[in-house]
C-alpha atoms as a PDB file:
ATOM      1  CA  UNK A   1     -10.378  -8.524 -10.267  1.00  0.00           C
ATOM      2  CA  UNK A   2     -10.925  -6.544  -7.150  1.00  0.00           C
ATOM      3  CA  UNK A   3      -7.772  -4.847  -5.982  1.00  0.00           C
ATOM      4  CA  UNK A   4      -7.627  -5.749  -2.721  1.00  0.00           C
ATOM      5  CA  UNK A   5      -7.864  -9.784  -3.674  1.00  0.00           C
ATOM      6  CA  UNK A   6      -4.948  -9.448  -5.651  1.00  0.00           C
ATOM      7  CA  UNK A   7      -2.616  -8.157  -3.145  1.00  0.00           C
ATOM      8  CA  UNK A   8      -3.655 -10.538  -0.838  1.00  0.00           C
ATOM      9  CA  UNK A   9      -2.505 -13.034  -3.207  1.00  0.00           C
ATOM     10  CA  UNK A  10       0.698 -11.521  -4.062  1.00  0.00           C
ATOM     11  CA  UNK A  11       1.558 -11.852  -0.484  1.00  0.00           C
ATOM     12  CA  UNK A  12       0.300 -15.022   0.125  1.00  0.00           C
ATOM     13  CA  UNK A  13       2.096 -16.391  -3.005  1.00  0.00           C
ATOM     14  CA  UNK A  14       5.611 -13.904  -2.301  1.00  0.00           C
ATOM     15  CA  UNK A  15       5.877 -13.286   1.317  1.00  0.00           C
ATOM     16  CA  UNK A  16       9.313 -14.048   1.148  1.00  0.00           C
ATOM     17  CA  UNK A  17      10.129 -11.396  -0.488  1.00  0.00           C
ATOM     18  CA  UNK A  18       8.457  -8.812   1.859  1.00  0.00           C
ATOM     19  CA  UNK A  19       9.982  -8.869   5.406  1.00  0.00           C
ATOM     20  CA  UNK A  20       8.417  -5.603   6.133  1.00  0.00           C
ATOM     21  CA  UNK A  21       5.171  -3.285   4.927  1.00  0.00           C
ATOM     22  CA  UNK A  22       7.999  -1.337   2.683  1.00  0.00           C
ATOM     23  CA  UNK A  23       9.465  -4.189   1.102  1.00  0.00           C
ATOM     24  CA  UNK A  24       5.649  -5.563   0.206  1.00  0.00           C
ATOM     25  CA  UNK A  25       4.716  -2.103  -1.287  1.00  0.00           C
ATOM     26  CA  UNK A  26       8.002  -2.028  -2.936  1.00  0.00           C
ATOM     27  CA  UNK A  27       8.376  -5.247  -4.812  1.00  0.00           C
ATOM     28  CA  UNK A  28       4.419  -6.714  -4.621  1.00  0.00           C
ATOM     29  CA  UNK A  29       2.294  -4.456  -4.419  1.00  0.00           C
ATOM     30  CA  UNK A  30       3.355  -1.416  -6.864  1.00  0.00           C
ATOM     31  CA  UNK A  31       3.438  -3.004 -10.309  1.00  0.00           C
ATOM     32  CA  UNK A  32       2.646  -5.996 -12.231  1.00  0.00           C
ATOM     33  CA  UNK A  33       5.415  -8.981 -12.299  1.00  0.00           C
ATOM     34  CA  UNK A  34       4.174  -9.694 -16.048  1.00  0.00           C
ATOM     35  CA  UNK A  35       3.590  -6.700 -17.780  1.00  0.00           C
ATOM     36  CA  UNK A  36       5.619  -4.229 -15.038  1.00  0.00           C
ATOM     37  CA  UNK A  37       2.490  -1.558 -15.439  1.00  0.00           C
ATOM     38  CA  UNK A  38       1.917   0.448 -12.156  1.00  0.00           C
ATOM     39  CA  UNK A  39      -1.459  -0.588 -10.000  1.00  0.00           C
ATOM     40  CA  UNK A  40      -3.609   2.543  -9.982  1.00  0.00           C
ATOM     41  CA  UNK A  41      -6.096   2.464  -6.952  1.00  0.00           C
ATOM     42  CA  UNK A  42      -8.642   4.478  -5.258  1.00  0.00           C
ATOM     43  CA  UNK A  43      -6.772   6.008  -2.790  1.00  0.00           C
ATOM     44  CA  UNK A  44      -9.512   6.699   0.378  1.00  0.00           C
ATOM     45  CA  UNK A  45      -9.817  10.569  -0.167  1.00  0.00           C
ATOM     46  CA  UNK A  46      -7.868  10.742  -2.917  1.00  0.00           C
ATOM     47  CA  UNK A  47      -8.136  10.633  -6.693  1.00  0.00           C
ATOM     48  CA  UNK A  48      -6.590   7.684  -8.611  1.00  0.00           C
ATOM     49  CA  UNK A  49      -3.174   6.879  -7.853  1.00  0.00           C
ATOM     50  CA  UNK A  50      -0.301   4.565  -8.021  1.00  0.00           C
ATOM     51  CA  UNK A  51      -0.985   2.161  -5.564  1.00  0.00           C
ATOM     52  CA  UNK A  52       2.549   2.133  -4.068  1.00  0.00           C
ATOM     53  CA  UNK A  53       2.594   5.711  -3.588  1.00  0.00           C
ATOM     54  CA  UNK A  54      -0.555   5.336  -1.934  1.00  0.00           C
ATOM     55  CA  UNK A  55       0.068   2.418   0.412  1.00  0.00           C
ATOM     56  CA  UNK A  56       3.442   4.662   1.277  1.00  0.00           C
ATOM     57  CA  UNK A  57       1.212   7.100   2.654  1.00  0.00           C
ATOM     58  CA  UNK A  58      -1.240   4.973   4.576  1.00  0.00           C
ATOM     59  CA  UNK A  59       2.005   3.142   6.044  1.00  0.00           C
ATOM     60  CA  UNK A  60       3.251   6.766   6.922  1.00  0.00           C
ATOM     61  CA  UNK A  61      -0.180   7.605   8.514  1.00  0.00           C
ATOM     62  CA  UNK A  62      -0.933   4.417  10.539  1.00  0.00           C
ATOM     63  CA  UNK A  63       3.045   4.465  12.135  1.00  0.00           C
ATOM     64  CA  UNK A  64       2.598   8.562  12.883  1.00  0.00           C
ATOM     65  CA  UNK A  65      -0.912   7.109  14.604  1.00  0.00           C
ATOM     66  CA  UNK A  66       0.522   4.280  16.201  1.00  0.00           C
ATOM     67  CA  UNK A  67       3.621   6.074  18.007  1.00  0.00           C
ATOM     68  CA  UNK A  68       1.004   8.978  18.955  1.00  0.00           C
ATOM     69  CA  UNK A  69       2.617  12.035  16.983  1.00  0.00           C
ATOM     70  CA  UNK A  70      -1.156  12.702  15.342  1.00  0.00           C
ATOM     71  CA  UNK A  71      -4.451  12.436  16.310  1.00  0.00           C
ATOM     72  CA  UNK A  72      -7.184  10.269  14.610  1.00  0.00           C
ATOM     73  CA  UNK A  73      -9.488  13.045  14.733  1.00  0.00           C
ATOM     74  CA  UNK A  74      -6.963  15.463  12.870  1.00  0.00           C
ATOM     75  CA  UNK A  75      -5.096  12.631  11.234  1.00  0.00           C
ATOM     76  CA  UNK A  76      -4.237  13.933   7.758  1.00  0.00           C
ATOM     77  CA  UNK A  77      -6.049  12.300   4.766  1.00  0.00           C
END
């Protein structure tokens, strides 16, 4: 199942549980609820990673864009 879908879902389905983008990385979107195995993703420009680790860092990019402190021509990857 495509990555993407399934987060969705988990939010849909747990939203309560994930007031802000580091609460939905931290308890939906890092590991399976069944088997408590880490999601690996494609991290855009990167290899294979955990997915929380890599949603922590496209969280951390888009809030350093957002309040102006880096450039989206220089933005890091």
């Amino acid at each position: 199942m495509n990555m993407r879908l399934v987060l969705r879902m988990k939010y849909q389905r747990g939203k309560r549980h994930a007031s802000t983008a580091e609460d939905f990385i931290e308890n939906l979107a890092s590991k399976s609820s069944m088997s408590k195995k880490l999601y690996q993703i494609d991290c855009p420009g990167k290899e294979v990673m955990p997915s929380g680790e890599c949603l922590r860092l496209a969280a951390y990019r888009e809030r350093q864009l957002g309040q102006g402190k880096v450039d989206q021509a220089n933005a890091p990857d």
